[in-house]
N, C-alpha and C. Protein backbone atom coordinates (compact mmCIF):
# COMPACT_ATOMS: atom_id res chain seq x y z
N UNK A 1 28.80 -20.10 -36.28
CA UNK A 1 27.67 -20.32 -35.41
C UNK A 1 26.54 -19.39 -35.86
N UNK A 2 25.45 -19.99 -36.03
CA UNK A 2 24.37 -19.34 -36.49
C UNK A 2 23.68 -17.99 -35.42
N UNK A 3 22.65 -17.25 -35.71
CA UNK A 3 22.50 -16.36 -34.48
C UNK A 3 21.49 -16.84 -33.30
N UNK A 4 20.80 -17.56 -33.66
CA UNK A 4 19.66 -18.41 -32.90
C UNK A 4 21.11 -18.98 -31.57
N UNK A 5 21.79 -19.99 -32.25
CA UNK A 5 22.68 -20.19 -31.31
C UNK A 5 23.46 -19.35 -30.35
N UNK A 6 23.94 -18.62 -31.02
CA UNK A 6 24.87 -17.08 -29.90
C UNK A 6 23.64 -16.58 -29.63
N UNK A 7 22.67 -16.81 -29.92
CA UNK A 7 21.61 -15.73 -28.44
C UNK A 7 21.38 -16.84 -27.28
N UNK A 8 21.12 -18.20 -27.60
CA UNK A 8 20.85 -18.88 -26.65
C UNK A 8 21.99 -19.51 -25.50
N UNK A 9 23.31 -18.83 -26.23
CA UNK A 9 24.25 -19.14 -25.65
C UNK A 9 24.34 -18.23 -24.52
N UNK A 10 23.93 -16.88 -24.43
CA UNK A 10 24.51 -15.60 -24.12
C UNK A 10 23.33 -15.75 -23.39
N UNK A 11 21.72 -16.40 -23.42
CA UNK A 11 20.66 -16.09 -22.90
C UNK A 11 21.11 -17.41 -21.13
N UNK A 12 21.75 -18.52 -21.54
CA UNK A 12 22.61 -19.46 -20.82
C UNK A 12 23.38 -18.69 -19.69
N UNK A 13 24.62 -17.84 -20.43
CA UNK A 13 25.85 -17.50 -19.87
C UNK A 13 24.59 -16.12 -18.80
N UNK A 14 24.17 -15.17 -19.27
CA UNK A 14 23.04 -14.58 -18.13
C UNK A 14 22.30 -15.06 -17.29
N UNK A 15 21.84 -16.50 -17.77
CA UNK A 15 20.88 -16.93 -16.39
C UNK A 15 22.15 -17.95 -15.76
N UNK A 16 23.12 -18.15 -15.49
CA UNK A 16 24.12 -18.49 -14.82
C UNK A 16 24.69 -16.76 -13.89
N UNK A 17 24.63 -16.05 -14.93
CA UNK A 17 25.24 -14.95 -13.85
C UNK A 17 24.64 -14.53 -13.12
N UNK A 18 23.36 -14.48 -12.82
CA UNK A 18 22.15 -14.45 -12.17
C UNK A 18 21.39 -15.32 -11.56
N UNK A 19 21.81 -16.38 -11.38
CA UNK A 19 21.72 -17.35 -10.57
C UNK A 19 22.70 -17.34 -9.11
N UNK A 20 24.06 -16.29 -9.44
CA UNK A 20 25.21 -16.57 -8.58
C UNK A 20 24.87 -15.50 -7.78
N UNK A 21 23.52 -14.81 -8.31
CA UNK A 21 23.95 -13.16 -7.54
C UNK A 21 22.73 -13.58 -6.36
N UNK A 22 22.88 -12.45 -5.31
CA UNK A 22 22.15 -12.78 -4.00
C UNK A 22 20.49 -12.25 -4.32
N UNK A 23 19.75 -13.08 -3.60
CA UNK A 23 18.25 -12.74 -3.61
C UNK A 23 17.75 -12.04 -4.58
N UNK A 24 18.09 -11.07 -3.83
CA UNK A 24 17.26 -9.18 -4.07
C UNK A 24 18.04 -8.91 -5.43
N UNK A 25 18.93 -9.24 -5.93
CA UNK A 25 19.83 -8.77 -7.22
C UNK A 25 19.00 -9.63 -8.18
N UNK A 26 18.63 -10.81 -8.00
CA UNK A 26 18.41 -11.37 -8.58
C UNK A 26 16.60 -11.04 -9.56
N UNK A 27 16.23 -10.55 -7.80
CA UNK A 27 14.44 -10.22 -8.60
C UNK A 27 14.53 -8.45 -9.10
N UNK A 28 15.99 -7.86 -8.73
CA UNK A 28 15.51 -6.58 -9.96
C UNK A 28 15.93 -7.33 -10.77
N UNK A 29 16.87 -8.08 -11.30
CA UNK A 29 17.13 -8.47 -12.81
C UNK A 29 16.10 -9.04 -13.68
N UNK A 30 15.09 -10.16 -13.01
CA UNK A 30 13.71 -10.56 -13.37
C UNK A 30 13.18 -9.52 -13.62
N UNK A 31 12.65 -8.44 -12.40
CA UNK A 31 11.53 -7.33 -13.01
C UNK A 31 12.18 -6.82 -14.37
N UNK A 32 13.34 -6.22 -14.36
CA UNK A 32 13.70 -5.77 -15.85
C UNK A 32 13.33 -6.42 -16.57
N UNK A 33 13.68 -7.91 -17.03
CA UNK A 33 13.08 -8.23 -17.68
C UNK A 33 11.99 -8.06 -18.19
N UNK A 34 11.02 -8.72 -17.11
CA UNK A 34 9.60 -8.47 -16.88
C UNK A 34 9.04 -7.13 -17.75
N UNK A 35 9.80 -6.66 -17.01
CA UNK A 35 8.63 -4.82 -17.55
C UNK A 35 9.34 -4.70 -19.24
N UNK A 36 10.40 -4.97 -19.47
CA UNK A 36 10.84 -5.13 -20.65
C UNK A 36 9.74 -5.54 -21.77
N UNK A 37 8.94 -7.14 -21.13
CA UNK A 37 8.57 -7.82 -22.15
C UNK A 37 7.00 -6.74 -22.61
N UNK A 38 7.01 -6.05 -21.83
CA UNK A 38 5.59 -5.27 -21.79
C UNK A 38 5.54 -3.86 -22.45
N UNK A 39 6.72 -3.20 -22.61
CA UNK A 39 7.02 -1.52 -22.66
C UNK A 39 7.26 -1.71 -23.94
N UNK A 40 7.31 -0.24 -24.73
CA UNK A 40 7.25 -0.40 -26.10
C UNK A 40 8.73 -0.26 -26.81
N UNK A 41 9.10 -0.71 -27.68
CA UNK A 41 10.33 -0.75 -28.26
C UNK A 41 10.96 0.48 -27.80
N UNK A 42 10.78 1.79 -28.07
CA UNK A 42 11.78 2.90 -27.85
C UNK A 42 11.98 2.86 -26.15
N UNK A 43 11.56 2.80 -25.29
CA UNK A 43 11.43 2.55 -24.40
C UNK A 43 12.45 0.99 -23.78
N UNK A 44 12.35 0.32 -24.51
CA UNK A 44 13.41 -0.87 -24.43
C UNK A 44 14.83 -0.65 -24.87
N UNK A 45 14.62 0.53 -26.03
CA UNK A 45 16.21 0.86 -26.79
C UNK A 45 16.63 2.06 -25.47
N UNK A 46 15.92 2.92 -25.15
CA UNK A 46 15.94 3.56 -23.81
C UNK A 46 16.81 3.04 -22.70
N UNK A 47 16.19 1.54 -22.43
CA UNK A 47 16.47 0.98 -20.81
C UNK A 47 18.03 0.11 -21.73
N UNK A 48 18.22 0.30 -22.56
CA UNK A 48 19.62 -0.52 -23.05
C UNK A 48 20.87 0.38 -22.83
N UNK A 49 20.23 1.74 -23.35
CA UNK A 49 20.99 2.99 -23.28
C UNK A 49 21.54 2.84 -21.81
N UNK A 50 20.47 3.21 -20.95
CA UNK A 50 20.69 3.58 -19.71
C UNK A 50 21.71 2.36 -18.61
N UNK A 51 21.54 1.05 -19.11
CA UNK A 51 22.01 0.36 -18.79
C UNK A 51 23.89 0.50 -18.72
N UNK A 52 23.82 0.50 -20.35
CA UNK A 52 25.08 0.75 -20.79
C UNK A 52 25.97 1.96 -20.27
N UNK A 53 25.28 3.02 -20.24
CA UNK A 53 25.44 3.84 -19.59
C UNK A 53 25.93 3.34 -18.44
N UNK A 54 25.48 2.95 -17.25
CA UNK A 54 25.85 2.88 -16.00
C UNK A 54 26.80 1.54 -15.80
N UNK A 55 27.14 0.25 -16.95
CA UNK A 55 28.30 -0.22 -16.53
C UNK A 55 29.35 0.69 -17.60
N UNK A 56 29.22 1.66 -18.51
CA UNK A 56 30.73 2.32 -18.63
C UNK A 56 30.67 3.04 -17.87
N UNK A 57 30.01 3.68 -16.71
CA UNK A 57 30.64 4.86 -15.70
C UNK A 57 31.11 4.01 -14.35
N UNK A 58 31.22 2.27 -14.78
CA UNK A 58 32.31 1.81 -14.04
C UNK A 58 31.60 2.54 -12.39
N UNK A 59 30.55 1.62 -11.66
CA UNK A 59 30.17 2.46 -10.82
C UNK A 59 31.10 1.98 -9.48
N UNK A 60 31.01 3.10 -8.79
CA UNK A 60 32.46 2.39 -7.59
C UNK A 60 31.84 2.17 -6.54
N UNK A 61 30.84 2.10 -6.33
CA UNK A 61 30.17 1.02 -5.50
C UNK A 61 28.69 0.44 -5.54
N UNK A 62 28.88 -0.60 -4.97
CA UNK A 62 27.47 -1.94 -4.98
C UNK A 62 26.30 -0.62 -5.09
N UNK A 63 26.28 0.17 -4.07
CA UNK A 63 25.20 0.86 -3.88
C UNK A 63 24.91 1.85 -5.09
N UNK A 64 26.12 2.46 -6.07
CA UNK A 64 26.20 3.15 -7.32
C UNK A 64 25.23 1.99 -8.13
N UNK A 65 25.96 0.92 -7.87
CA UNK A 65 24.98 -0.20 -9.12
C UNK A 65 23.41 -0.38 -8.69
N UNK A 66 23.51 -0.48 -7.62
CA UNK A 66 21.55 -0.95 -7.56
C UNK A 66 21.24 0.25 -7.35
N UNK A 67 21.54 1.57 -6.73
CA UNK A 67 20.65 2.85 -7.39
C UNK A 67 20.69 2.96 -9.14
N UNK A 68 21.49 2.68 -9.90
CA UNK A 68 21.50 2.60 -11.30
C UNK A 68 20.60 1.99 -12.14
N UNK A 69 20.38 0.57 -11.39
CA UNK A 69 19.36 -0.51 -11.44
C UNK A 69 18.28 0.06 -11.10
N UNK A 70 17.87 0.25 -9.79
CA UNK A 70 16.20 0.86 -9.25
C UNK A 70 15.64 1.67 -10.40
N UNK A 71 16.94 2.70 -10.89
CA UNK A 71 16.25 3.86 -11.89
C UNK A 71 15.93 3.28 -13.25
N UNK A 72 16.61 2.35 -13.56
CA UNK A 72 16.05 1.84 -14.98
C UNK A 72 14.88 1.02 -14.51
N UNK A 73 14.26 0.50 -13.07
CA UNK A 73 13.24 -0.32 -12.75
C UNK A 73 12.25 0.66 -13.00
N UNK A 74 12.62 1.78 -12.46
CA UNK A 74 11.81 2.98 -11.88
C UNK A 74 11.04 3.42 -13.44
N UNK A 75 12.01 3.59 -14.34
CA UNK A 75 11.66 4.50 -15.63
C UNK A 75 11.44 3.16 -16.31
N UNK A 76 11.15 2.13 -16.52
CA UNK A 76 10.22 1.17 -16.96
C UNK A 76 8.92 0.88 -16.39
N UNK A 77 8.65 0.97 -14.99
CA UNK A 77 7.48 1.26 -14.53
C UNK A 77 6.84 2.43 -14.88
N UNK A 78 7.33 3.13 -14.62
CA UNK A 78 6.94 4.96 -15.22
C UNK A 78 5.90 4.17 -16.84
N UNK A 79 7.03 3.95 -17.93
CA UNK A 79 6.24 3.70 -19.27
C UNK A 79 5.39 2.57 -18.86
N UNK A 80 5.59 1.67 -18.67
CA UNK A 80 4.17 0.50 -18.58
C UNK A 80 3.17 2.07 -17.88
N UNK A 81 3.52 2.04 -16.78
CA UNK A 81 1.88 3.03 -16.32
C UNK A 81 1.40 3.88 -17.40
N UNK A 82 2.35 4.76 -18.08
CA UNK A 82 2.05 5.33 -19.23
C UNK A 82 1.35 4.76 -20.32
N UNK A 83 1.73 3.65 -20.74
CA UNK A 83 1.37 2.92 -21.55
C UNK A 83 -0.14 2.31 -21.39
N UNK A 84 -0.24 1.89 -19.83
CA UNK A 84 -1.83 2.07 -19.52
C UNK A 84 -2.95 2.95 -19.70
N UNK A 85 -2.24 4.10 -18.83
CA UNK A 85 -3.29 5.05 -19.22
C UNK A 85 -3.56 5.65 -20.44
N UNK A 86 -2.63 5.11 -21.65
CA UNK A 86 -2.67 5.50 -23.10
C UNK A 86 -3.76 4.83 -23.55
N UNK A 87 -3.45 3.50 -23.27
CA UNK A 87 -4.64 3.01 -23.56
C UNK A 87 -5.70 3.12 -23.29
N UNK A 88 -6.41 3.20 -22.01
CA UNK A 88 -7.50 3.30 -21.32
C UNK A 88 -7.97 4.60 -21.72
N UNK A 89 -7.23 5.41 -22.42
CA UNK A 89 -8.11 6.67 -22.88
C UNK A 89 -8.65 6.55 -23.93
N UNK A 90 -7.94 6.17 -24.63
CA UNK A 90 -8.58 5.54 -26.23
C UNK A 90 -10.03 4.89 -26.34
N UNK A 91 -10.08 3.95 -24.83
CA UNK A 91 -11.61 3.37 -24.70
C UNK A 91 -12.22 4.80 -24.22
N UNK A 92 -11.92 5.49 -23.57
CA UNK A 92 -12.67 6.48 -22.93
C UNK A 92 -13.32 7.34 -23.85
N UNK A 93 -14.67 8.02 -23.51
CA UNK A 93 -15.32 8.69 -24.78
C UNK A 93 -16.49 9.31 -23.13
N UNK A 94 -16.46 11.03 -23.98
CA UNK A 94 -17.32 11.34 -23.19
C UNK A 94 -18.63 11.16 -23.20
N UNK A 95 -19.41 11.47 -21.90
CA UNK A 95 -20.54 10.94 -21.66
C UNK A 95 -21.72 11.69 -22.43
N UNK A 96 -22.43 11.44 -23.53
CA UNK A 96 -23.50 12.10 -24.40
C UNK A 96 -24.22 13.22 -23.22
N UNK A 97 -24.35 14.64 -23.53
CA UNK A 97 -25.15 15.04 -22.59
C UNK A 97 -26.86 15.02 -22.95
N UNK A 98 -27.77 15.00 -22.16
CA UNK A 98 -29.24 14.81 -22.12
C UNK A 98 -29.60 15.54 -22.98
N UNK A 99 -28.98 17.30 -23.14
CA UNK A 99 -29.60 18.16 -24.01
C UNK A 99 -29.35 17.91 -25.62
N UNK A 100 -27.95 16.99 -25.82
CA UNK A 100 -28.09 16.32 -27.08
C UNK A 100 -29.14 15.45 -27.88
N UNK A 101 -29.50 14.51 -27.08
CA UNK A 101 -30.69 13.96 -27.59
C UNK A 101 -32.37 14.19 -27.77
């Protein structure tokens, strides 16, 4: 099987597992996404880490998993904002003063 195929298989078998889960489980799994498609690569190898991280510490309860979840929501919002104001400084340039000209 080619790899185009096993991703679209696996991209299938996720939006089925996430279809089964309730409401609110469902729209942090979207925002991850979401902020995913926006944040910069190290930052994505980051939120994979952290992920992984928290299903091998096997969390022992629902509430271990969506505080685990919030924080990788949390520290992907963190970089997008970062990532804003990175930019927006770059346009920024100070204002010529009067006695210059």
């Amino acid at each position: 099987m080619n790899k185009t195929a096993s991703l679209s298989e696996e991209m299938l078998e996720l939006v089925n597992t996430v279809q089964r889960l309730a409401a609110e489980d469902q729209e942090r799994i979207l925002r991850i996404v979401s902020l995913l498609s926006v944040v910069p690569s190290a930052a994505q190898r980051e939120t994979q880490r952290m992920l992984k991280a928290l299903v091998d510490g096997n969390p022992r309860s629902m509430f271990d998993c969506v505080h685990g979840v919030d924080e990788v929501i949390e520290y992907l919002e963190n970089c997008m904002f970062a990532k804003r104001v990175t930019r927006h400084d770059r346009f920024y340039s100070r204002p010529v003063s009067r006695q210059q000209n």
